[in-house]
C-alpha atoms as a PDB file:
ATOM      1  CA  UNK A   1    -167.061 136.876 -19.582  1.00  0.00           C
ATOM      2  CA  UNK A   2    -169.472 138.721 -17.478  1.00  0.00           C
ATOM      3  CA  UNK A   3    -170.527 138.257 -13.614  1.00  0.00           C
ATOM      4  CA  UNK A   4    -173.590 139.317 -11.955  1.00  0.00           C
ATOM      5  CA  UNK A   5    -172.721 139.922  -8.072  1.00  0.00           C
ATOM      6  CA  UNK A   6    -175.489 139.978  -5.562  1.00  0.00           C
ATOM      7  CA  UNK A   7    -175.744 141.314  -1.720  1.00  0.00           C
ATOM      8  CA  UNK A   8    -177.748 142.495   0.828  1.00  0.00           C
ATOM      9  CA  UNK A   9    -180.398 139.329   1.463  1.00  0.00           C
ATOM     10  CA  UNK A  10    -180.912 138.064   4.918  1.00  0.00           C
ATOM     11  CA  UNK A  11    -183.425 137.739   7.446  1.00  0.00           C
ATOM     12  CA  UNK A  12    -185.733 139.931   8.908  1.00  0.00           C
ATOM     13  CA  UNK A  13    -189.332 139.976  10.046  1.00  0.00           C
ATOM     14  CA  UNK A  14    -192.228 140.810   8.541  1.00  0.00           C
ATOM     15  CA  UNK A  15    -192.784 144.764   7.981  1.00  0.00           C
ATOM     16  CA  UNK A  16    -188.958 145.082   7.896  1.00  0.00           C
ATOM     17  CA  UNK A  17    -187.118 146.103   4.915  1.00  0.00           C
ATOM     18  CA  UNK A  18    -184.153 145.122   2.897  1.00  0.00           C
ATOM     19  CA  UNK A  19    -181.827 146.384   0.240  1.00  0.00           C
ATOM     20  CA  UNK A  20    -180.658 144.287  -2.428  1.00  0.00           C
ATOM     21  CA  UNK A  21    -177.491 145.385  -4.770  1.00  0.00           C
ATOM     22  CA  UNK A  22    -176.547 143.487  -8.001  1.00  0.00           C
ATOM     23  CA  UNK A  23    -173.256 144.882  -9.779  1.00  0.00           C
ATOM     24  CA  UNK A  24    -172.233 143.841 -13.461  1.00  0.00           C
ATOM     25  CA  UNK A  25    -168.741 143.419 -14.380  1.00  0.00           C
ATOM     26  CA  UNK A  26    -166.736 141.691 -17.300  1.00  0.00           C
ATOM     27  CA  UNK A  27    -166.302 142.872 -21.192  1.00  0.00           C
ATOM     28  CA  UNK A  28    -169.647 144.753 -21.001  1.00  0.00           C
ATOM     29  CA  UNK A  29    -170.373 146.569 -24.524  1.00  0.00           C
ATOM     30  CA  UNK A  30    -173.603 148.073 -23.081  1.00  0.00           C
ATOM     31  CA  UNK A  31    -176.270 146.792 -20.562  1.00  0.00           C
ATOM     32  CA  UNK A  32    -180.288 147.327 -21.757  1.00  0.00           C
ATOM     33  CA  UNK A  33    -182.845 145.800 -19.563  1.00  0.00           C
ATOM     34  CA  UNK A  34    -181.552 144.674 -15.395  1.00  0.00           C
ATOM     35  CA  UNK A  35    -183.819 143.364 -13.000  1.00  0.00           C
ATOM     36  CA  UNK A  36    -184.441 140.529 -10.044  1.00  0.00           C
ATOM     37  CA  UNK A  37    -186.635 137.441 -10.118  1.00  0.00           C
ATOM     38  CA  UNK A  38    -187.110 134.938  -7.459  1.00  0.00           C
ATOM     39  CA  UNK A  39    -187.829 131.760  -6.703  1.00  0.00           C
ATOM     40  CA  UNK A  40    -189.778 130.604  -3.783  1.00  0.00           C
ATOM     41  CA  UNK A  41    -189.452 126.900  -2.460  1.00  0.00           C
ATOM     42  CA  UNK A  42    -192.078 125.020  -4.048  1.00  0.00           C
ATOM     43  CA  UNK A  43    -192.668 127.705  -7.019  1.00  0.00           C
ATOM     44  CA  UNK A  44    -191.312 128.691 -10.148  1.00  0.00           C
ATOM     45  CA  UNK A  45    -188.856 131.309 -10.687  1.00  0.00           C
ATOM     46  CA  UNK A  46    -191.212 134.709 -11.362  1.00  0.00           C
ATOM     47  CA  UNK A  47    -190.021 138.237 -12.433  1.00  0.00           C
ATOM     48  CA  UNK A  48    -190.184 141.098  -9.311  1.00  0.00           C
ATOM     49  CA  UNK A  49    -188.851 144.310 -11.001  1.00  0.00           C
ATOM     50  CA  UNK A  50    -186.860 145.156 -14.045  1.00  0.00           C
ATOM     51  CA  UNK A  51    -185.799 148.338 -15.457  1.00  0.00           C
ATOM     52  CA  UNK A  52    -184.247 148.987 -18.320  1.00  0.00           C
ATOM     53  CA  UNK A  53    -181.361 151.512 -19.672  1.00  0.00           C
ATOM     54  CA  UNK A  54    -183.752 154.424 -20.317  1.00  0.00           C
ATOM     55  CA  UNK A  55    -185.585 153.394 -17.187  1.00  0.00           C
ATOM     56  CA  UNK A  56    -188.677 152.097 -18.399  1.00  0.00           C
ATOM     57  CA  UNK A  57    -189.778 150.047 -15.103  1.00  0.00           C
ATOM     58  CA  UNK A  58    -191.977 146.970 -14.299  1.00  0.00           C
ATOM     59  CA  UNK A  59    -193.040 145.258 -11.554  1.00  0.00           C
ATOM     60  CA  UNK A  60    -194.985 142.383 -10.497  1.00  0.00           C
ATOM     61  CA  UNK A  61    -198.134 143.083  -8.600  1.00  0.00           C
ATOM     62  CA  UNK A  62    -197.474 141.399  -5.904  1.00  0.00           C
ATOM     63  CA  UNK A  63    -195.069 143.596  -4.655  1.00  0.00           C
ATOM     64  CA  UNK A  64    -195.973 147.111  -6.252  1.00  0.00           C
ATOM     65  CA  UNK A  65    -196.279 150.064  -3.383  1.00  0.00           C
ATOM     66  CA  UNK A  66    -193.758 147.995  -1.514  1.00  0.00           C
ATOM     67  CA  UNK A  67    -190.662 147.289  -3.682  1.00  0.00           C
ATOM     68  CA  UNK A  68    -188.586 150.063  -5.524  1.00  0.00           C
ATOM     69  CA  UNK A  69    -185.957 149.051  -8.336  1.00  0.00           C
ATOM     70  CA  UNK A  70    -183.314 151.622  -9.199  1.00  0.00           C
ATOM     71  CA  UNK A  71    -180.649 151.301 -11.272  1.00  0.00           C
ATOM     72  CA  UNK A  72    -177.354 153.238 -12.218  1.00  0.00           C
ATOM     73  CA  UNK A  73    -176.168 152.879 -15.774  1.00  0.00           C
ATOM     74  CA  UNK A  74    -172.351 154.203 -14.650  1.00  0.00           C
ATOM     75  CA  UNK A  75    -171.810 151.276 -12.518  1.00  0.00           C
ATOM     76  CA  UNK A  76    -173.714 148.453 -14.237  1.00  0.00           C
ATOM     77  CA  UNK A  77    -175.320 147.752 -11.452  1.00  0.00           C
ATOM     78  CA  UNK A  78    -179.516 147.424 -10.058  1.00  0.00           C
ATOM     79  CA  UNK A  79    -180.826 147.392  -6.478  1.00  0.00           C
ATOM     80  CA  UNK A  80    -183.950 146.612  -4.926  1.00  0.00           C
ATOM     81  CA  UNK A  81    -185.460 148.389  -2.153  1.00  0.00           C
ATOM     82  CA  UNK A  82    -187.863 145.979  -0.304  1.00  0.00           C
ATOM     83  CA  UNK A  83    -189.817 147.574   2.383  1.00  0.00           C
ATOM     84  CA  UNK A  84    -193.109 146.229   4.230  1.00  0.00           C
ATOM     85  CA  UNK A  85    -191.792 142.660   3.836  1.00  0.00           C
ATOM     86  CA  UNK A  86    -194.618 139.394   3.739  1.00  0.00           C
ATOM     87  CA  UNK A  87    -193.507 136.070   4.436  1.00  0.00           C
ATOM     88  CA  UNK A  88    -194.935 135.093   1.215  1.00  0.00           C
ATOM     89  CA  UNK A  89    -191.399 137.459   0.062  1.00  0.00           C
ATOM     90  CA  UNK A  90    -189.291 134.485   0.793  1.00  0.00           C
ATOM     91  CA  UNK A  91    -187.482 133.066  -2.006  1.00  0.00           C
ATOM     92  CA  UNK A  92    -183.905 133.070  -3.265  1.00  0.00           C
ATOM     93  CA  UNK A  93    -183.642 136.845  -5.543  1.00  0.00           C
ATOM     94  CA  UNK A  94    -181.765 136.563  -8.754  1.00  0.00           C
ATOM     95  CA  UNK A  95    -180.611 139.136 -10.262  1.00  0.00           C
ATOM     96  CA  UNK A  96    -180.897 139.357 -14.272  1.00  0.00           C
ATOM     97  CA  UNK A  97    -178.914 141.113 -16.898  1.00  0.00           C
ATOM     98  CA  UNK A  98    -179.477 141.906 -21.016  1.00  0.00           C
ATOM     99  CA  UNK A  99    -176.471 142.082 -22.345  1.00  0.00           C
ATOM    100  CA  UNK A 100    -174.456 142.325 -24.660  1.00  0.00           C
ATOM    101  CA  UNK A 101    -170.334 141.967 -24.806  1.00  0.00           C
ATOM    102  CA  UNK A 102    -167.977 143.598 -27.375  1.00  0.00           C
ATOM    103  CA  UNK A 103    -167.558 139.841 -28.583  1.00  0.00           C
ATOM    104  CA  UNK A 104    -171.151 139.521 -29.235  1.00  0.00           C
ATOM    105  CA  UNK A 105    -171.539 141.724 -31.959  1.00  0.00           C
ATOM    106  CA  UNK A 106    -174.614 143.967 -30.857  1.00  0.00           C
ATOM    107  CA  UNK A 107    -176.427 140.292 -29.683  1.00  0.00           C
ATOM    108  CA  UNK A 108    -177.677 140.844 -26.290  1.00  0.00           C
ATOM    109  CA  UNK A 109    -178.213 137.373 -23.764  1.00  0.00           C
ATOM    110  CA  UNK A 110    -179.326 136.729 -20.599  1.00  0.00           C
ATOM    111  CA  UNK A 111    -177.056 136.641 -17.376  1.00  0.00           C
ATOM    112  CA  UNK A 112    -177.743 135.267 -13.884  1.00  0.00           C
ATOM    113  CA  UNK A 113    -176.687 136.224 -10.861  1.00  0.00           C
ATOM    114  CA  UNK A 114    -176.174 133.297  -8.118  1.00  0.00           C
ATOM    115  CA  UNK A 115    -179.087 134.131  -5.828  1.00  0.00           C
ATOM    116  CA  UNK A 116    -179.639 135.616  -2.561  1.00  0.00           C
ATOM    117  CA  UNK A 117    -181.404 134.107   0.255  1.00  0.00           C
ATOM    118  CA  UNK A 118    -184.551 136.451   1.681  1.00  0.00           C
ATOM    119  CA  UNK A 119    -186.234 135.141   4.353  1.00  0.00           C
ATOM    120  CA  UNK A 120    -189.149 136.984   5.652  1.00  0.00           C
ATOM    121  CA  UNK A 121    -190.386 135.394   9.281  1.00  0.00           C
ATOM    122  CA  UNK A 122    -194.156 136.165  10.529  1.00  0.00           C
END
């Protein structure tokens, strides 16, 4: 089995910043692509940043110049550095995995974290 653990949402007002952390743990065989999505109430769940093992990186436009996605291949794990916060930021954060398990045979899937609440107030 493998987890996806998030941390660091919250609250804070607009222009503030925030650091999200997502750790990967479980019968990992190797990790390619991580990355966070979100969700804001009334929208549908859209990608934010992803990077992948030989840190190819992507964000959405909507937050490039703001957000910065790192990522360190030791400890499974992703963050999200999320300064100059918008209300419009709001949304639950999800963090996303591609991977694959010793069990799986080289097939990689998809793995969800639980979600972490970001609230950005004006």
């Amino acid at each position: 089995q493998v987890q996806l653990v998030e941390s660091g949402g919250g609250l804070v007002q607009a222009g503030g910043s925030l650091r999200l952390s997502c750790a990967a743990s479980g019968s990992i065989f190797s990790v390619y692509a991580m990355g966070w999505y979100r969700q804001g109430p009334g929208k549908q769940r859209e990608l934010v940043a992803s990077i992948t093992s030989g840190g190819r990186i992507n964000y959405a436009d909507s937050v490039k110049g703001r957000f910065t996605i790192s990522r360190d291949n030791a400890k499974n794990s992703v963050y999200l550095q999320m300064n100059s916060l918008k209300p419009e930021d709001t949304a639950v954060y999800y963090c996303h995995a591609y991977i694959t398990t010793a069990q799986a045979m080289g097939v990689f899937y998809d793995y969800w974290g639980q979600g972490t609440q970001v609230t950005v107030s004006s």
